[in-house]
C-alpha atoms as a PDB file:
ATOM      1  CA  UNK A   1     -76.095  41.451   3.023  1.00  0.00           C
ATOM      2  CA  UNK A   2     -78.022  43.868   5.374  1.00  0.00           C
ATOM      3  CA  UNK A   3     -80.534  44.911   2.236  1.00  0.00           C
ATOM      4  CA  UNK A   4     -80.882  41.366   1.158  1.00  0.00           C
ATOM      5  CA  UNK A   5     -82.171  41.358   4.779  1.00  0.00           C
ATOM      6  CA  UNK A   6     -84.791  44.255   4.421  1.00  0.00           C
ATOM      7  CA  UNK A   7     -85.637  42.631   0.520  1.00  0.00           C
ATOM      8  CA  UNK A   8     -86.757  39.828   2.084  1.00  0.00           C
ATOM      9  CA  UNK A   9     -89.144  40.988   4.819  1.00  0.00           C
ATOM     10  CA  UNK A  10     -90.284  44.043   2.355  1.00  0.00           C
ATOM     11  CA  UNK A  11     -91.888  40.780   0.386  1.00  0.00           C
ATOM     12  CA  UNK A  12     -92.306  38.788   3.431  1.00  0.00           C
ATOM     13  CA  UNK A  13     -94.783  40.745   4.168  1.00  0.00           C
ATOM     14  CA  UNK A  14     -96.294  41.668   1.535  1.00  0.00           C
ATOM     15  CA  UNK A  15     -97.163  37.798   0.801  1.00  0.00           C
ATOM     16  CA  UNK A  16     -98.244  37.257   4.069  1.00  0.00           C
ATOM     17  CA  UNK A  17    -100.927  40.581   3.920  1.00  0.00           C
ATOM     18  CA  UNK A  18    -102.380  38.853   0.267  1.00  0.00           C
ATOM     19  CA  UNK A  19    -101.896  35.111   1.297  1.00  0.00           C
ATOM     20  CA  UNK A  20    -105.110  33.378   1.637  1.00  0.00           C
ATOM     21  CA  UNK A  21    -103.531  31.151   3.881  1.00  0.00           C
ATOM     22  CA  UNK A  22    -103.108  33.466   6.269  1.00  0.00           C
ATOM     23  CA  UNK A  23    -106.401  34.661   6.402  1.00  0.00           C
ATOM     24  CA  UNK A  24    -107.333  33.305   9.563  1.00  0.00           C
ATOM     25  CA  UNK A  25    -105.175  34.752  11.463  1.00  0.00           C
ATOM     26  CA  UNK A  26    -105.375  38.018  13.264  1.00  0.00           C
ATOM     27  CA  UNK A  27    -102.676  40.109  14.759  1.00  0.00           C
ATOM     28  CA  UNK A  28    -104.070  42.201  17.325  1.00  0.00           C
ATOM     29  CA  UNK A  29    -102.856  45.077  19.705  1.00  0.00           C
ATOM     30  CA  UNK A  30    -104.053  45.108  23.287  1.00  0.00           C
ATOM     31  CA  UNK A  31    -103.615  48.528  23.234  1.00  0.00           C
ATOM     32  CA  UNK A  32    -105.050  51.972  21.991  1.00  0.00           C
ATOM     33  CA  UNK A  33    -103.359  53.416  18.862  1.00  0.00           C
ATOM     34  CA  UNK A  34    -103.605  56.639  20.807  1.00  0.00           C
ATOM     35  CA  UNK A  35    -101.766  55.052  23.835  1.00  0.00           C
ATOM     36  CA  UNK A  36     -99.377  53.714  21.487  1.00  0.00           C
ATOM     37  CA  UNK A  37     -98.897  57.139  20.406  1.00  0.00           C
ATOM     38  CA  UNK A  38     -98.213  58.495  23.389  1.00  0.00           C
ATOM     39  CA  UNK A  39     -96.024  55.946  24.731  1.00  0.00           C
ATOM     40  CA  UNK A  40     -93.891  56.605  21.833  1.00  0.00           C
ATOM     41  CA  UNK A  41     -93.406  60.019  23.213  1.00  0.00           C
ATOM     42  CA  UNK A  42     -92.623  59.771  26.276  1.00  0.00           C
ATOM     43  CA  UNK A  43     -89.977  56.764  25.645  1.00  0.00           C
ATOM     44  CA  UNK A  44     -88.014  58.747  22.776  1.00  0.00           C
ATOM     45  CA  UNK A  45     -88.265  61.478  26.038  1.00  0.00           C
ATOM     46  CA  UNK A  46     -87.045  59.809  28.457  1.00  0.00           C
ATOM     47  CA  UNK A  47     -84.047  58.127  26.371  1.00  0.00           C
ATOM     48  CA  UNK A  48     -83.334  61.173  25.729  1.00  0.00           C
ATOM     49  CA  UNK A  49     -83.000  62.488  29.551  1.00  0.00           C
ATOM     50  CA  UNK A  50     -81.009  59.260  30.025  1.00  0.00           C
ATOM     51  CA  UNK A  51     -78.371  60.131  27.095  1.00  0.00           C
ATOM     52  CA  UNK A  52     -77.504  63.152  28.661  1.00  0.00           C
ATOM     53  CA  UNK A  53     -76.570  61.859  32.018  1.00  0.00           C
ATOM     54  CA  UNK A  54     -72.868  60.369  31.231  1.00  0.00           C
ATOM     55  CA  UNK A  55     -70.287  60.818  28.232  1.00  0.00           C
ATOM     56  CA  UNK A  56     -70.544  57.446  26.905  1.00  0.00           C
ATOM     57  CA  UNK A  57     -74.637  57.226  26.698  1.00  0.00           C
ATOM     58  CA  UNK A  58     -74.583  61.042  24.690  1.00  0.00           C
ATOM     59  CA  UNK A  59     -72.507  58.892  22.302  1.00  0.00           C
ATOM     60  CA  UNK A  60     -74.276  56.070  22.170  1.00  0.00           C
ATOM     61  CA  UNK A  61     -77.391  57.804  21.690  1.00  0.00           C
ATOM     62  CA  UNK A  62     -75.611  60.103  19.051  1.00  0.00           C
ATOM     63  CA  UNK A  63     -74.462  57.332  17.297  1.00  0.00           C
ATOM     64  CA  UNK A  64     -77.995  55.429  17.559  1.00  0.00           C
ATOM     65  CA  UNK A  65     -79.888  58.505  16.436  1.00  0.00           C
ATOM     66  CA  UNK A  66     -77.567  58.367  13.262  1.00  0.00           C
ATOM     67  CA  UNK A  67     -78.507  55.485  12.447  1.00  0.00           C
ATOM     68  CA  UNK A  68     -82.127  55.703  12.967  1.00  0.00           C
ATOM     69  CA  UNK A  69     -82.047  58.387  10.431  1.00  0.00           C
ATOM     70  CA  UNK A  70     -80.140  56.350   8.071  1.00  0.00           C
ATOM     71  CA  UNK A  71     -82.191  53.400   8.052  1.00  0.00           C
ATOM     72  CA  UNK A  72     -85.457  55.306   9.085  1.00  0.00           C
ATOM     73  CA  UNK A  73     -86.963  55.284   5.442  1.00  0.00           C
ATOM     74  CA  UNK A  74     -85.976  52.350   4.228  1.00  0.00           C
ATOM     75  CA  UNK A  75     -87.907  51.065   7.081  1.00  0.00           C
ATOM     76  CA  UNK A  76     -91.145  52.470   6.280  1.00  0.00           C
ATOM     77  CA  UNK A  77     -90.847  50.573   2.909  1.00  0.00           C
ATOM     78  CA  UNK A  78     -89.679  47.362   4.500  1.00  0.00           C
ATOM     79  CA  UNK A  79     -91.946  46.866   7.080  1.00  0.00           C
ATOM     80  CA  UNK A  80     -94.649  49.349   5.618  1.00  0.00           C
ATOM     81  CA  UNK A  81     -96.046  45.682   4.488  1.00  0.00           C
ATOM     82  CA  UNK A  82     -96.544  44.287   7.569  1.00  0.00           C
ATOM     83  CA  UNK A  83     -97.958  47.641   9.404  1.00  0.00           C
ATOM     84  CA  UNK A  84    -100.733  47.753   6.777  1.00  0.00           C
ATOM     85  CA  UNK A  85    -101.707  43.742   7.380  1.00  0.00           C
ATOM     86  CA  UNK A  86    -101.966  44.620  11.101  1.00  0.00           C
ATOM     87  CA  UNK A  87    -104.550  47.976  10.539  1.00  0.00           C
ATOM     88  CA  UNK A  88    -106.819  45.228   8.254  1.00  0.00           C
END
């Protein structure tokens, strides 16, 4: 069920970056890529100082982590669609 999920945004979004009909409209970021960058630093950071303050958030933020890296890639495919209509 889950990758019928991901299927369907993967080409989701890839119909709405080619759709003509969605040509006038823009999706646009009010800030900085840079800023973005950054911010994404610090917040992986400071979730990470917060894991390691009780027993029960180091294993929710193992068991997070986990599945980050599980479901990382697939990710990039199924919303890699969608990231390259909003840098047009």
């Amino acid at each position: 069920m889950r990758w019928q999920l991901r299927w369907l945004q993967a080409v989701g979004g890839c119909s709405i970056s080619k759709s003509p009909a969605f040509a006038p409209f823009r999706i646009r970021s009010t800030y900085d890529a840079a800023v973005l960058r950054d911010l994404k630093k610090l917040a992986a950071k400071v979730v990470k100082e917060e894991s390691e303050k009780t027993p029960m958030a180091r294993k929710v933020h193992a068991s997070f982590t986990k599945f980050q890296a599980l479901v990382g890639p697939w990710d990039h495919i199924a919303e890699g669609a969608y990231h390259q209509f909003v840098a047009m």
